[in-house]
Protein backbone atom coordinates (compact mmCIF):
# COMPACT_ATOMS: atom_id res chain seq x y z
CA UNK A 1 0.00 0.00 0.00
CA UNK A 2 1.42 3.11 -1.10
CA UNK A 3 2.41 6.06 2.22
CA UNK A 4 0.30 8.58 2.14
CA UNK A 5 1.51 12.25 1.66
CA UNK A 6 1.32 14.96 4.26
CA UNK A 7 0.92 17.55 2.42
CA UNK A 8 0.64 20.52 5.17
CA UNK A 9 3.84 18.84 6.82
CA UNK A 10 5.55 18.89 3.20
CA UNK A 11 4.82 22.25 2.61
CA UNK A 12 6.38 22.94 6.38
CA UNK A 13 9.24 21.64 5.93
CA UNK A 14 9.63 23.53 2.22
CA UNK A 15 8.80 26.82 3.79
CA UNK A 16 11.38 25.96 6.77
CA UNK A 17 13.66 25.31 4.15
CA UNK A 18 13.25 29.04 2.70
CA UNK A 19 13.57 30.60 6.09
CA UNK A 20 16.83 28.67 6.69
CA UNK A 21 18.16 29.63 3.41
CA UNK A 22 16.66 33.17 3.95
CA UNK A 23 18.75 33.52 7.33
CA UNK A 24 22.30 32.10 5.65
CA UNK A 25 22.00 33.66 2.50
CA UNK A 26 19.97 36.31 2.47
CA UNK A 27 15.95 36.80 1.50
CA UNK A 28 16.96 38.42 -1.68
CA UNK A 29 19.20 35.71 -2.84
CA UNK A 30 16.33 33.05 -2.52
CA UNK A 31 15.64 30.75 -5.48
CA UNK A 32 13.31 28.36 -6.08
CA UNK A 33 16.07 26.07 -6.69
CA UNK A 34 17.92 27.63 -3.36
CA UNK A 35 14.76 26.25 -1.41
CA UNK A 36 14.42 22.81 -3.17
CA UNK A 37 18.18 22.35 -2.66
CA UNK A 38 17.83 23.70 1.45
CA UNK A 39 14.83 20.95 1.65
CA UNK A 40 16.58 18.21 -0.08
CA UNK A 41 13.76 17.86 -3.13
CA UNK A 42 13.52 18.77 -6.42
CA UNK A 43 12.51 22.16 -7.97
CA UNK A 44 9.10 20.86 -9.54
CA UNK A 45 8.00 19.50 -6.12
CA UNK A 46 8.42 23.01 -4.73
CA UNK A 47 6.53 24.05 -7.79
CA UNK A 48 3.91 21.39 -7.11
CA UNK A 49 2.89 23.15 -3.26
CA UNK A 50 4.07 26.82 -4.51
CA UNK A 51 3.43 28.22 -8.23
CA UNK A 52 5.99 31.31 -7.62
CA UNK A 53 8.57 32.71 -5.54
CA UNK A 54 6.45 35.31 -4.30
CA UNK A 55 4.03 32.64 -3.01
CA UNK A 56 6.36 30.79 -1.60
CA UNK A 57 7.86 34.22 0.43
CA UNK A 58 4.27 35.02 1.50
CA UNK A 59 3.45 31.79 2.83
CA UNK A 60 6.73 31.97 5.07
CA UNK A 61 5.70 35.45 6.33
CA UNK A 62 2.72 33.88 7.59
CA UNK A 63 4.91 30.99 9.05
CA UNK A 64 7.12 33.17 10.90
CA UNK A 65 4.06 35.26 12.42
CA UNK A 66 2.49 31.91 13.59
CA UNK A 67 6.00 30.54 15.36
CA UNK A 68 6.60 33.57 16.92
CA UNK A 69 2.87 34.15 18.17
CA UNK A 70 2.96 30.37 19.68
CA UNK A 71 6.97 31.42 21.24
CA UNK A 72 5.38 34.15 23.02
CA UNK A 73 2.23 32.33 24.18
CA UNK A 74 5.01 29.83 25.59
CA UNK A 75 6.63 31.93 27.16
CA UNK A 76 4.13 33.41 29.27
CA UNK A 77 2.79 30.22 30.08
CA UNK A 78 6.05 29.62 31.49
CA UNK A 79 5.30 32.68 33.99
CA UNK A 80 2.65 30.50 35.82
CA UNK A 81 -1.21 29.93 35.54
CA UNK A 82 -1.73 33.74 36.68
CA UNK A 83 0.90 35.48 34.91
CA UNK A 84 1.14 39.68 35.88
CA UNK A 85 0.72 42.39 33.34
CA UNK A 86 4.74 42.80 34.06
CA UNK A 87 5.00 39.09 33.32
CA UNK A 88 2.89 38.89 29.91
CA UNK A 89 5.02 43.01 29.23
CA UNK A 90 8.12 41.06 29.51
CA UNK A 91 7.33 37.80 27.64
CA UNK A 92 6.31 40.19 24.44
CA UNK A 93 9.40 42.07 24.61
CA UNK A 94 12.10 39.50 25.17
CA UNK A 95 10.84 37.47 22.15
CA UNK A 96 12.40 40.18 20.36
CA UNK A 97 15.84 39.76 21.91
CA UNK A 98 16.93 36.64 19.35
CA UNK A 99 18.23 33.96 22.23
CA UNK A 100 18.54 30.71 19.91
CA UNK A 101 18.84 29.64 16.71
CA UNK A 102 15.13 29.35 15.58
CA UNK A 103 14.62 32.70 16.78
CA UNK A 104 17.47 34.68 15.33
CA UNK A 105 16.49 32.96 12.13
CA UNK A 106 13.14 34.63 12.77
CA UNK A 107 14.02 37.68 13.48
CA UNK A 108 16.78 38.18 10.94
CA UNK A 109 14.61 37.13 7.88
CA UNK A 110 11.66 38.85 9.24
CA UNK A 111 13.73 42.65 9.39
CA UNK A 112 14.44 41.20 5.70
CA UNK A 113 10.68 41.12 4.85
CA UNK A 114 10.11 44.55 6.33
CA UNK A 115 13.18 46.15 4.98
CA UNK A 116 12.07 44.51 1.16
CA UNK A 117 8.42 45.56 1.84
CA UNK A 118 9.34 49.05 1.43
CA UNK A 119 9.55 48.36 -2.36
CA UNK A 120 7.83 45.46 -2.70
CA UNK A 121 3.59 46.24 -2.77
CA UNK A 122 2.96 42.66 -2.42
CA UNK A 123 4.44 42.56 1.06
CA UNK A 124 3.83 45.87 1.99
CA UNK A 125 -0.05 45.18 2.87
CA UNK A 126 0.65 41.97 4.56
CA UNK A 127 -0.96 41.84 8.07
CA UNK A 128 2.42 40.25 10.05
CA UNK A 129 4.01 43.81 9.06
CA UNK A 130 1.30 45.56 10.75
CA UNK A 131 1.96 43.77 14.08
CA UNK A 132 3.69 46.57 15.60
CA UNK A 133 0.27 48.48 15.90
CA UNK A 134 -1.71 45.58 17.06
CA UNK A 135 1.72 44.90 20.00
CA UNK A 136 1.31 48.63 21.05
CA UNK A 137 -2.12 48.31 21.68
CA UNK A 138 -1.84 45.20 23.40
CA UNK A 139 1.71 46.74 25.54
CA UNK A 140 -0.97 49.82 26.35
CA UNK A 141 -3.87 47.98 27.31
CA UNK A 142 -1.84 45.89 29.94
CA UNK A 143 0.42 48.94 31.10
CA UNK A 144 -3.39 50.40 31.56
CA UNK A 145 -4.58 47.86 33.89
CA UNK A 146 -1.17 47.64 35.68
CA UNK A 147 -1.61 51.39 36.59
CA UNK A 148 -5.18 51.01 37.90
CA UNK A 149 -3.89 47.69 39.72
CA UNK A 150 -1.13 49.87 41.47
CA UNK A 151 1.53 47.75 40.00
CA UNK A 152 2.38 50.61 37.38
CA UNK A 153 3.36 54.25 38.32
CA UNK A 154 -0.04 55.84 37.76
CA UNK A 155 1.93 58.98 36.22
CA UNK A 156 3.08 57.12 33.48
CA UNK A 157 1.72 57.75 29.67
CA UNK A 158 0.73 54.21 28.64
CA UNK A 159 0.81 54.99 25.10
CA UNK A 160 4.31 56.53 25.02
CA UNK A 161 6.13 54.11 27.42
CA UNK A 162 4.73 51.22 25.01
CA UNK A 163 6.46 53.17 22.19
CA UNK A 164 9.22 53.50 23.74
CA UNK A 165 9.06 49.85 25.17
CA UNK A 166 8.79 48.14 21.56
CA UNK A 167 11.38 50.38 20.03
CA UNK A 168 13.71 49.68 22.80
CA UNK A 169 13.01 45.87 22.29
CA UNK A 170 13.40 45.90 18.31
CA UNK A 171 16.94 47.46 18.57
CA UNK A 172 18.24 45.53 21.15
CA UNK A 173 17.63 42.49 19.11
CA UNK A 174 18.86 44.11 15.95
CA UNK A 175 22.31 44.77 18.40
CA UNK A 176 21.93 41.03 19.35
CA UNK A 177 21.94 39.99 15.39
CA UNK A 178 24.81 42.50 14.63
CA UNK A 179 26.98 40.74 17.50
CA UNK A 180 27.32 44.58 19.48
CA UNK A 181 25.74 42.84 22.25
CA UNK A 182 24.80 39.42 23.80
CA UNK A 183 21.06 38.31 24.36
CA UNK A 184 22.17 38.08 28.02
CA UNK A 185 23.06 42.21 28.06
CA UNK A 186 19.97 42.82 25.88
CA UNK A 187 17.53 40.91 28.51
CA UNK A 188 19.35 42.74 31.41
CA UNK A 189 18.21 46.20 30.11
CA UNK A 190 15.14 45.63 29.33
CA UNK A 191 14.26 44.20 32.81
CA UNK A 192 15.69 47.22 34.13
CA UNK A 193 13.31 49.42 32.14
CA UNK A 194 10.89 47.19 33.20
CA UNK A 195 11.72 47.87 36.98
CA UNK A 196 10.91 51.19 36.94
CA UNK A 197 7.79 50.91 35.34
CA UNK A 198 6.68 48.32 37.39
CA UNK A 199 7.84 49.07 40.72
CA UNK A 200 5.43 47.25 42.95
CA UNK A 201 5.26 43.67 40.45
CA UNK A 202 8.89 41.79 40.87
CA UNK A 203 8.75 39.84 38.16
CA UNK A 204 8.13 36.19 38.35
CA UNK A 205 11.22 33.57 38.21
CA UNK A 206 12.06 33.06 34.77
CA UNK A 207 14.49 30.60 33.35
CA UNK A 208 17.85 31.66 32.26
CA UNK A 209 18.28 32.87 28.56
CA UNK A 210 20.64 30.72 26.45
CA UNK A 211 23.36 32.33 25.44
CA UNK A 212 22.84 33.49 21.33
C-alpha cells in the first residue's frame, strides 16, 4: 500500500527550508532552486505546493508570524497559571531579543521582509508587518490595567512608554543579530526598564536565557 503524503507537513518543511536559506544567504538571494536544494527535493515539487517565488515568500511570512505568536504564548505560560501584566510586558518584549537559533532565524529574515516591503507592494499590505500596531495596543492595554492595579506608576503615559518599550526591544535584538551585544546584556536592560515601570510587580522567576 502506497504512504500517504502529508501535504501541510511537506509544505512545512519547504517553507522551513526558505527561512533557513533566507537567514544564511539572504531573502533576496532566494531561489526556487535555493529552497528545493535547502529541503533536499527537487525544484518541480516546490513548484507542485508553490506556483511562484512570491508565493512561496508570502506563505513563510505567515509561518514566521504563527512561530513567533505560539513562542510568546510559551513563554508566558512559562510565567505560571496567573501570569502579571509585568509578566505577559516582559514575555512580548524579550521574544524580540533573538536567544537561539530558531529565533534569530526569525528575526533576521523577518527585518528582511520589512526592509524589502518598502519596495515590494505585495508585502507591503501583509498583516504580520502591521503587528507593531496591534503589539502597542496590546503593551498599552496591559500597562493600563497595571496602573489602575497599582503595579504601574499611575503617572506614566501608557501609550508613550509602550512606544518607547517596543522600540527599545526591536533594537536591542537588531544589536543582538549585529553581534554589538549578547542576548544576556539585551535581557538585562530591558528588565531594568521594566523595573521602573513596574515598581510594585517583581517579576516572576524566569528561566535563564541561552546564550545566542
Amino acid at each position: 500500500m502506497p504512504k500517504l503524503v502529508d501535504h501541510e507537513e511537506r509544505r512545512a518543511h519547504i517553507i522551513d527550508a526558505l527561512l533557513r536559506a533566507a537567514a544564511a544567504g539572504g531573502l533576496h538571494a532566494v531561489t526556487m532552486r535555493s529552497v528545493a536544494t535547502e529541503a533536499g527535493v527537487s525544484v518541480r515539487l516546490v513548484q507542485y505546493y508553490f506556483d511562484t517565488k512570491e508565493q512561496l515568500l508570502l506563505a513563510a511570512l505567515t509561518r514566521l508570524a504563527a512561530r513567533m505568536g505560539e513562542r510568546v504564548r510559551d513563554r508566558v505560560r512559562a510565567t505560571g497559571p496567573a501570569p502579571a501584566a509585568r509578566d505577559i510586558v516582559e514575555a512580548v518584549l524579550l521574544e524580540a531579543v533573538p536567544t537561539d537559533e530558531e529565533s534569530r532565524t526569525f528575526h533576521l529574515v523577518y527585518t528582511e521582509y520589512a526592509v524589502l516591503s518598502v519596495t515590494d507592494p505585495a508585502l507591503a499590505g501583509q498583516p504580520f508587518l502591521a503587528a507593531p500596531d496591534e503589539m502597542e495596543a496590546f503593551l498599552v492595554g496591559h500597562l493600563t490595567a497595571a496602573q489602575r492595579s497599582g503595579d504601574a506608576d499611575p503617572r506614566l503615559d501608557a501609550r508613550l512608554e509602550a512606544v518607547v518599550l517596543l522600540a527599545a526591544s526591536a533594537g536591542l535584538g537588531l544589536s543582538v543579530l549585529l553581534g554589538q551585544r549578547t542576548a544576556e546584556d539585551a535581557t538585562a536592560v530591558l528588565r531594568y526598564h521594566l523595573a521602573r515601570l513596574f515598581p510594585a510587580a517583581p517579576a516572576s522567576a524566569a528561566p535563564p536565557v541561552p546564550p545566542a
